[in-house]
Protein backbone atom coordinates (compact mmCIF):
# COMPACT_ATOMS: atom_id res chain seq x y z
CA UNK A 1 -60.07 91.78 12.88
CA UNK A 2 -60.41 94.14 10.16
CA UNK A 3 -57.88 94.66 7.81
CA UNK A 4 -56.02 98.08 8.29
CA UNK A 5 -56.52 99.17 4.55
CA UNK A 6 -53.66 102.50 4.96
CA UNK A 7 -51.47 99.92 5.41
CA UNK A 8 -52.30 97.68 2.72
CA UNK A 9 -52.22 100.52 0.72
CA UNK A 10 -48.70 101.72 1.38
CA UNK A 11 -46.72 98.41 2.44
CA UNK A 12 -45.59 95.94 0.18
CA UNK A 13 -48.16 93.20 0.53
CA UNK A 14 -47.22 89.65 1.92
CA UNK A 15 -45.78 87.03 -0.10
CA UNK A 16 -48.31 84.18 -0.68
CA UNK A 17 -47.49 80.87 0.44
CA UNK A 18 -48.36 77.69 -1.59
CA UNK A 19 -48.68 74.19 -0.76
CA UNK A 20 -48.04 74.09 -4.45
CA UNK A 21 -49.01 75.98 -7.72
CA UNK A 22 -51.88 77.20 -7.15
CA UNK A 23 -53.20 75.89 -3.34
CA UNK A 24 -52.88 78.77 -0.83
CA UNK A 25 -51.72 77.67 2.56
CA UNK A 26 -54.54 78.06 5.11
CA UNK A 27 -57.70 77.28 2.60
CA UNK A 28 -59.77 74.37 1.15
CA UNK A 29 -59.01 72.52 -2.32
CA UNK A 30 -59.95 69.41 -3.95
CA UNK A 31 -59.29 66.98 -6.51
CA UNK A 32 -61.92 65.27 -8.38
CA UNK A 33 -62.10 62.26 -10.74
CA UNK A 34 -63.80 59.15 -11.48
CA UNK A 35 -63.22 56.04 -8.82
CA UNK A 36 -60.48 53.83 -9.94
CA UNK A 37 -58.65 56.77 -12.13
CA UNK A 38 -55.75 57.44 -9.84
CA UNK A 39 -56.62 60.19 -7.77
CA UNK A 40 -55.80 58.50 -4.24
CA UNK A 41 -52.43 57.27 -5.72
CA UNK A 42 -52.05 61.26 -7.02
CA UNK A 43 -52.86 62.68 -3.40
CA UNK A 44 -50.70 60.25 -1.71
CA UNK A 45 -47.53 61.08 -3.82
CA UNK A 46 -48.22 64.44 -3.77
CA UNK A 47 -48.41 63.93 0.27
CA UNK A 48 -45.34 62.78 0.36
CA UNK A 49 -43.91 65.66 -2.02
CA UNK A 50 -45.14 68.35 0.63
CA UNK A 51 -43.51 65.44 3.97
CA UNK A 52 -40.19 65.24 2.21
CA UNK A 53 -37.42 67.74 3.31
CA UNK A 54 -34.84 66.25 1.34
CA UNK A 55 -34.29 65.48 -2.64
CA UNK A 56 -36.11 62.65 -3.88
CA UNK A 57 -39.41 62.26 -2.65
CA UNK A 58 -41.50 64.51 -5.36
CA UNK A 59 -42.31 61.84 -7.73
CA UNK A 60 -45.17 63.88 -8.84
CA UNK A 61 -43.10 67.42 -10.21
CA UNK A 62 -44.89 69.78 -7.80
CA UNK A 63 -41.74 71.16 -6.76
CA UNK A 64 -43.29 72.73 -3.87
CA UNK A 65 -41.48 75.29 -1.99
CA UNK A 66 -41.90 74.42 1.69
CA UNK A 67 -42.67 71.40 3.21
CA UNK A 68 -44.18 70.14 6.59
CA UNK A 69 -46.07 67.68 8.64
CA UNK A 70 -48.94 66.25 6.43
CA UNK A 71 -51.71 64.56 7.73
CA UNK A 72 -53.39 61.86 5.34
CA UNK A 73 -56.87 60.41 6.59
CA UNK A 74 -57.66 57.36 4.91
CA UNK A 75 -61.36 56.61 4.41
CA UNK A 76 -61.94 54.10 1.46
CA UNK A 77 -59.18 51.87 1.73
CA UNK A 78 -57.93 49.15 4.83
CA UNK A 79 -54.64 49.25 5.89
CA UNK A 80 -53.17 46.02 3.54
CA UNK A 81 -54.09 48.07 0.80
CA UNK A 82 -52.64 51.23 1.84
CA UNK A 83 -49.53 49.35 2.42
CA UNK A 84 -49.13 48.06 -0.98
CA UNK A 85 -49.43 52.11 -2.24
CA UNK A 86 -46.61 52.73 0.22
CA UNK A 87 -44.46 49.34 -0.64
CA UNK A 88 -44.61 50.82 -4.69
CA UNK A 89 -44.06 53.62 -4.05
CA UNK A 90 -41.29 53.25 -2.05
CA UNK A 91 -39.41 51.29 -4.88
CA UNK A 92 -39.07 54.90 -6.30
CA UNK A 93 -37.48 57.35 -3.32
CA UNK A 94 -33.91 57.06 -1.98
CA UNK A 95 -33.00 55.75 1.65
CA UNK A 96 -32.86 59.94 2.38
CA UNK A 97 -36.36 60.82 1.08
CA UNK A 98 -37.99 57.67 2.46
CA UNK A 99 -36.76 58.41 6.33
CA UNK A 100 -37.78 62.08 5.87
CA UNK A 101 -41.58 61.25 4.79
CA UNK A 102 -41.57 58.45 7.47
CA UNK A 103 -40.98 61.39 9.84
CA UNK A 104 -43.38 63.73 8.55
CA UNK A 105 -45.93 62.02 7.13
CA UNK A 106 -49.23 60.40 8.88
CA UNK A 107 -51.18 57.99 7.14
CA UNK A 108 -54.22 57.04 8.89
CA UNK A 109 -56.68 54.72 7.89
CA UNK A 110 -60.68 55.21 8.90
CA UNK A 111 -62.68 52.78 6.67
CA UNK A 112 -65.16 51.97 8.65
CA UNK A 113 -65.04 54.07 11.53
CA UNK A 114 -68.04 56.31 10.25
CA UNK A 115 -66.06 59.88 10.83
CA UNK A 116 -68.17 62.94 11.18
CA UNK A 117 -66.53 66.24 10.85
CA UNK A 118 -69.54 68.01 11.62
CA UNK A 119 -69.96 66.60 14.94
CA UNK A 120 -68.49 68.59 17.57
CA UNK A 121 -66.35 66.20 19.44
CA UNK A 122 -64.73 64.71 16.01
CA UNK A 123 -64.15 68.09 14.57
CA UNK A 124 -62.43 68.87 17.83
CA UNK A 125 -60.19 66.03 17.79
CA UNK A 126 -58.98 65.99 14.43
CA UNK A 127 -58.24 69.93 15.04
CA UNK A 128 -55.96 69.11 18.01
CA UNK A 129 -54.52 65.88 16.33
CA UNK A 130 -53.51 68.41 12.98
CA UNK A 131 -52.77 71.42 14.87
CA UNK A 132 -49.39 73.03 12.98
CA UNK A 133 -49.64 70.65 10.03
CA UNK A 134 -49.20 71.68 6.87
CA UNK A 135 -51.65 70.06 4.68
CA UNK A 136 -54.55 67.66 5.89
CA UNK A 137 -56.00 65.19 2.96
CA UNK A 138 -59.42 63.65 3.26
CA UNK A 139 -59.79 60.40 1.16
CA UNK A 140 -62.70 60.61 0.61
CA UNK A 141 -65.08 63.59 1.32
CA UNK A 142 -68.20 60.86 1.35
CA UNK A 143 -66.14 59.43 4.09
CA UNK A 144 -66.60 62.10 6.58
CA UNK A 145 -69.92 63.57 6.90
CA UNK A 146 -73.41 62.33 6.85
CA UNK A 147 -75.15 65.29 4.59
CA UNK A 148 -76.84 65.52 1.88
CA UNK A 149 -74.30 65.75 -1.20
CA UNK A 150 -77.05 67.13 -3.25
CA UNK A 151 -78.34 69.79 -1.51
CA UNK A 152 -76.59 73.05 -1.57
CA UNK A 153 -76.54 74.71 1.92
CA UNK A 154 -75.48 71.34 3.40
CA UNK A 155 -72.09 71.09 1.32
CA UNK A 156 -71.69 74.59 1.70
CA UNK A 157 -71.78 74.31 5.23
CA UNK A 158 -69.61 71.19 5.27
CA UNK A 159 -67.04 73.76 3.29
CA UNK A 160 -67.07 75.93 6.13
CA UNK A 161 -66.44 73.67 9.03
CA UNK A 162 -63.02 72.36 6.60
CA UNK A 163 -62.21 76.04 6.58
CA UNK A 164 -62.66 76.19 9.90
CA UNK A 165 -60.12 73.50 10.59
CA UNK A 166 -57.93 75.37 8.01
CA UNK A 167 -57.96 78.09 10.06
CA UNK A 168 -57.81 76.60 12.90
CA UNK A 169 -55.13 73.90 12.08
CA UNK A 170 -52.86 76.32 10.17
CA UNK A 171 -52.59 73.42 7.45
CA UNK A 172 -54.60 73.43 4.11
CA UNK A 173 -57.65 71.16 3.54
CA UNK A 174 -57.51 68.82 0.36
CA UNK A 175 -60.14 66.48 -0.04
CA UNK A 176 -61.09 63.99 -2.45
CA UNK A 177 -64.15 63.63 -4.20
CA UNK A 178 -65.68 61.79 -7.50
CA UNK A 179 -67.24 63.13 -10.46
CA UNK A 180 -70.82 62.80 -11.76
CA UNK A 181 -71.93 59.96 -13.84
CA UNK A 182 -72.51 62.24 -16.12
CA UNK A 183 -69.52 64.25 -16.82
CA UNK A 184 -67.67 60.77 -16.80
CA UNK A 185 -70.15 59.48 -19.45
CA UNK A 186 -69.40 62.85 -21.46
CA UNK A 187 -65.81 62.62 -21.25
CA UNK A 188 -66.01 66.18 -19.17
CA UNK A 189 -64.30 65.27 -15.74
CA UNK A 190 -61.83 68.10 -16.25
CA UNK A 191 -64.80 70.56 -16.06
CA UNK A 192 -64.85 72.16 -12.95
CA UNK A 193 -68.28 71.61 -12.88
CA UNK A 194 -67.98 67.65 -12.99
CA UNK A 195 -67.70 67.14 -9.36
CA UNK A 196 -70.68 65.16 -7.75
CA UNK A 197 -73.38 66.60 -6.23
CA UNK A 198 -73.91 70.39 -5.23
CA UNK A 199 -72.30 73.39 -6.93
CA UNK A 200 -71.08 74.74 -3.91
CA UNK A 201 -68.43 71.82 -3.20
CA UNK A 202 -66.22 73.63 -5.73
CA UNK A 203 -67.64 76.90 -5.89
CA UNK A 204 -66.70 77.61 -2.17
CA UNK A 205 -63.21 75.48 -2.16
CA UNK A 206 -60.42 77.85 -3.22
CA UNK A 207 -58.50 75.24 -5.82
CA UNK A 208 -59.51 72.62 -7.77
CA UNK A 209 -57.63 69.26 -9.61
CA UNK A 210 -58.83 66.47 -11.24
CA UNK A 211 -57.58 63.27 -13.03
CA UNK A 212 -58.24 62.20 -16.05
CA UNK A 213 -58.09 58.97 -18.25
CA UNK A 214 -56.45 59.18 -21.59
CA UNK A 215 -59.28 58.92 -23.99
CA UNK A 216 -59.41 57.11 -26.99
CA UNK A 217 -58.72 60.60 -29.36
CA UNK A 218 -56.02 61.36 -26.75
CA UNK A 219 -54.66 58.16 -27.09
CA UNK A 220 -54.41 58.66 -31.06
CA UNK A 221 -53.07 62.09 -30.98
CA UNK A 222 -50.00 61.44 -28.46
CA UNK A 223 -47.31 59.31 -28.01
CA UNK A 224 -44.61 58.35 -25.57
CA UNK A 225 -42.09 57.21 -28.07
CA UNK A 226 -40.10 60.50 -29.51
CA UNK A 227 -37.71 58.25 -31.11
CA UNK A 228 -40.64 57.73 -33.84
CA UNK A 229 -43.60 59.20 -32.26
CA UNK A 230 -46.07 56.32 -33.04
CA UNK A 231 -49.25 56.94 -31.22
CA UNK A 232 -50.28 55.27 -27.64
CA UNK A 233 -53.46 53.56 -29.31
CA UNK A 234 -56.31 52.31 -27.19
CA UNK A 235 -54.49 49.17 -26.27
CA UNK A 236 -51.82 51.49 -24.00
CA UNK A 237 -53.84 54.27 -23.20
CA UNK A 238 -55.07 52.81 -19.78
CA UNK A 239 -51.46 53.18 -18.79
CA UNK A 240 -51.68 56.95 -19.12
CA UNK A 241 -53.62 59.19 -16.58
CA UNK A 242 -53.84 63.52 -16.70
CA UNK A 243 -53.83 65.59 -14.12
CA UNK A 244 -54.98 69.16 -14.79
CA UNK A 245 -56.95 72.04 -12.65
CA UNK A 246 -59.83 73.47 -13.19
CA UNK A 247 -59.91 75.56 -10.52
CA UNK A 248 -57.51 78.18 -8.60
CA UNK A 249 -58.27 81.55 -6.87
CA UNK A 250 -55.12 82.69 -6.28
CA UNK A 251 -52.89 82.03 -9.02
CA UNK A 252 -53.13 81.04 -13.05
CA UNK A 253 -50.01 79.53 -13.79
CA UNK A 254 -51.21 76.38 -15.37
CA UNK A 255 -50.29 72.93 -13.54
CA UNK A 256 -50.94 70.51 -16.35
CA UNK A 257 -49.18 66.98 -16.75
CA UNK A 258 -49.48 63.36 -18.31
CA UNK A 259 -48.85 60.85 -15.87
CA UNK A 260 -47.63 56.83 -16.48
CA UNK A 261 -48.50 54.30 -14.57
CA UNK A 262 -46.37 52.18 -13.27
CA UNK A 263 -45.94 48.52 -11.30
CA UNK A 264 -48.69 48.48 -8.60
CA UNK A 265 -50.23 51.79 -9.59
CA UNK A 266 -47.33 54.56 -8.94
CA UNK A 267 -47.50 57.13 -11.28
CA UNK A 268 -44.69 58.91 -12.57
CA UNK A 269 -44.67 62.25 -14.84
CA UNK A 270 -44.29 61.48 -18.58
CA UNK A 271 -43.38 63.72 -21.64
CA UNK A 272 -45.82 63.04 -24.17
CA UNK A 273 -45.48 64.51 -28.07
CA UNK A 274 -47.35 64.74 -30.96
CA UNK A 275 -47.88 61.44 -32.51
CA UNK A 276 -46.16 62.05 -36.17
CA UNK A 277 -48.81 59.61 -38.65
CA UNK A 278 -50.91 61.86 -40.97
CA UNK A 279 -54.15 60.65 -39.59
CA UNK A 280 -53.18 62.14 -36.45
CA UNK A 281 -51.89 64.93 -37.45
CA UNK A 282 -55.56 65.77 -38.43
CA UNK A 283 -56.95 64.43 -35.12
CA UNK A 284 -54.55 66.13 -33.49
CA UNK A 285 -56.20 69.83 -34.24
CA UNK A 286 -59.08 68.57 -32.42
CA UNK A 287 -57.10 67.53 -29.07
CA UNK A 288 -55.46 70.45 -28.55
């Protein structure tokens, strides 16, 4: 249906509706990074931000305005695995938050099970089993199609059949993906170019993240001690994790944090300063 453009015109447009800073409701997003960087823990936390109703169950800040049924499709990881994430992560919500994601949360592992969106009678049944959810996560994108990652009118029509279980769905698509060997070698994985394999994975999703390791300059230029501000160092710095985006459509204010990890891989927001020692005060100039 066309839109009726006297309308638009006169009437105060609609307010847009975020899954959180940044990630429209209805549309396709993903967050990149290199494997073993954090990126599954991320999107599970932040899974359970957008399944809680109550206080307590946004341990990654997203702060995101509504919630609802979330849909979480597991496709690297077997289930003992996926419930050690859980188990840590639980040792960080309240009784409250922890009954409210149990409700509204579905965590469904597929290793194995060779899932193919772009077959008709899987595309189907993941549309009717995520019908009126509000955000669908695909760990990982690899994990659900059998296309050709390099070439570009294959991903970009593996974009559209995720939009058309956005639209279909009513819930947003986020899936996972890895970066290039290449922008991890370069120490670029915050690019929105780093993703793996065709342009058009990010070029037609609406909102991009990543996750980053703290580099070694990074690691000299901040610290997490404001009491005397002595710098992380390399020995620490694999403790420390950013998430960022390098991508959004519909809104530009920035969503841009340092991340700890903690016991069995949660991570938990962390202010980070300046470290105060002269030789990072000069190194400093060139992190920010």
């Amino acid at each position: 249906m066309a839109i009726d453009l006297r309308a638009a015109f006169e009437k105060e447009p609609p307010v847009l509706d975020f899954i959180w800073s940044g990630f429209l409701a209805g549309t396709v997003g993903a967050l990149v990074a290199p494997g073993a960087t954090g990126k599954s823990f991320w999107a599970l936390e932040a899974a359970m931000s957008i399944a809680c109703s109550v206080a307590g169950g946004d341990l990654v800040g997203l702060s995101p305005a509504h919630t609802g049924r979330v849909v979480y499709l597991a496709g690297e990881d077997p289930p003992p695995a996926l419930v050690c994430r859980v188990h840590a992560i639980d040792q960080h919500l309240n009784q409250q938050a922890r009954e409210a994601i149990a409700e509204n949360l579905t965590l469904e592992p597929i290793m194995g099970q060779c899932r193919d969106v772009m077959d008709d009678g899987e595309r189907a049944r993941v549309i009717q089993f995520c019908t009126d959810a509000r955000l669908i996560v695909l760990d990982t994108l690899s994990r659900i199609h059998n296309l050709d990652e390099n070439n570009n009118g294959d991903m970009a029509r593996l974009v559209g059949v995720l939009e058309k279980i956005a639209v279909s769905t009513g819930a947003s698509v986020l899936y996972l993906h890895h970066v290039s060997k290449g922008s991890a070698r370069d120490g670029q994985t915050d690019q929105q170019q780093a993703a793996r394999g065709a342009s058009a994975l990010i070029d037609n999703a609406r909102w991009c993240g990543f996750v980053a390791k703290m580099t070694e300059k990074e690691a000299e230029c901040l610290s997490d001690r404001p009491y005397d501000r002595q710098p992380i160092g390399n020995d620490r710095r694999g403790h420390f994790v950013r998430f960022g985006v390098s991508k959004q459509n519909y809104d530009a204010t920035p969503l841009d944090r340092w991340y700890s990890r903690q016991a069995g891989g949660v991570l938990l927001p962390v202010e980070l300063v300046e470290a105060e020692q002269e030789s990072n005060r000069k190194a400093w100039r060139g992190c920010a």
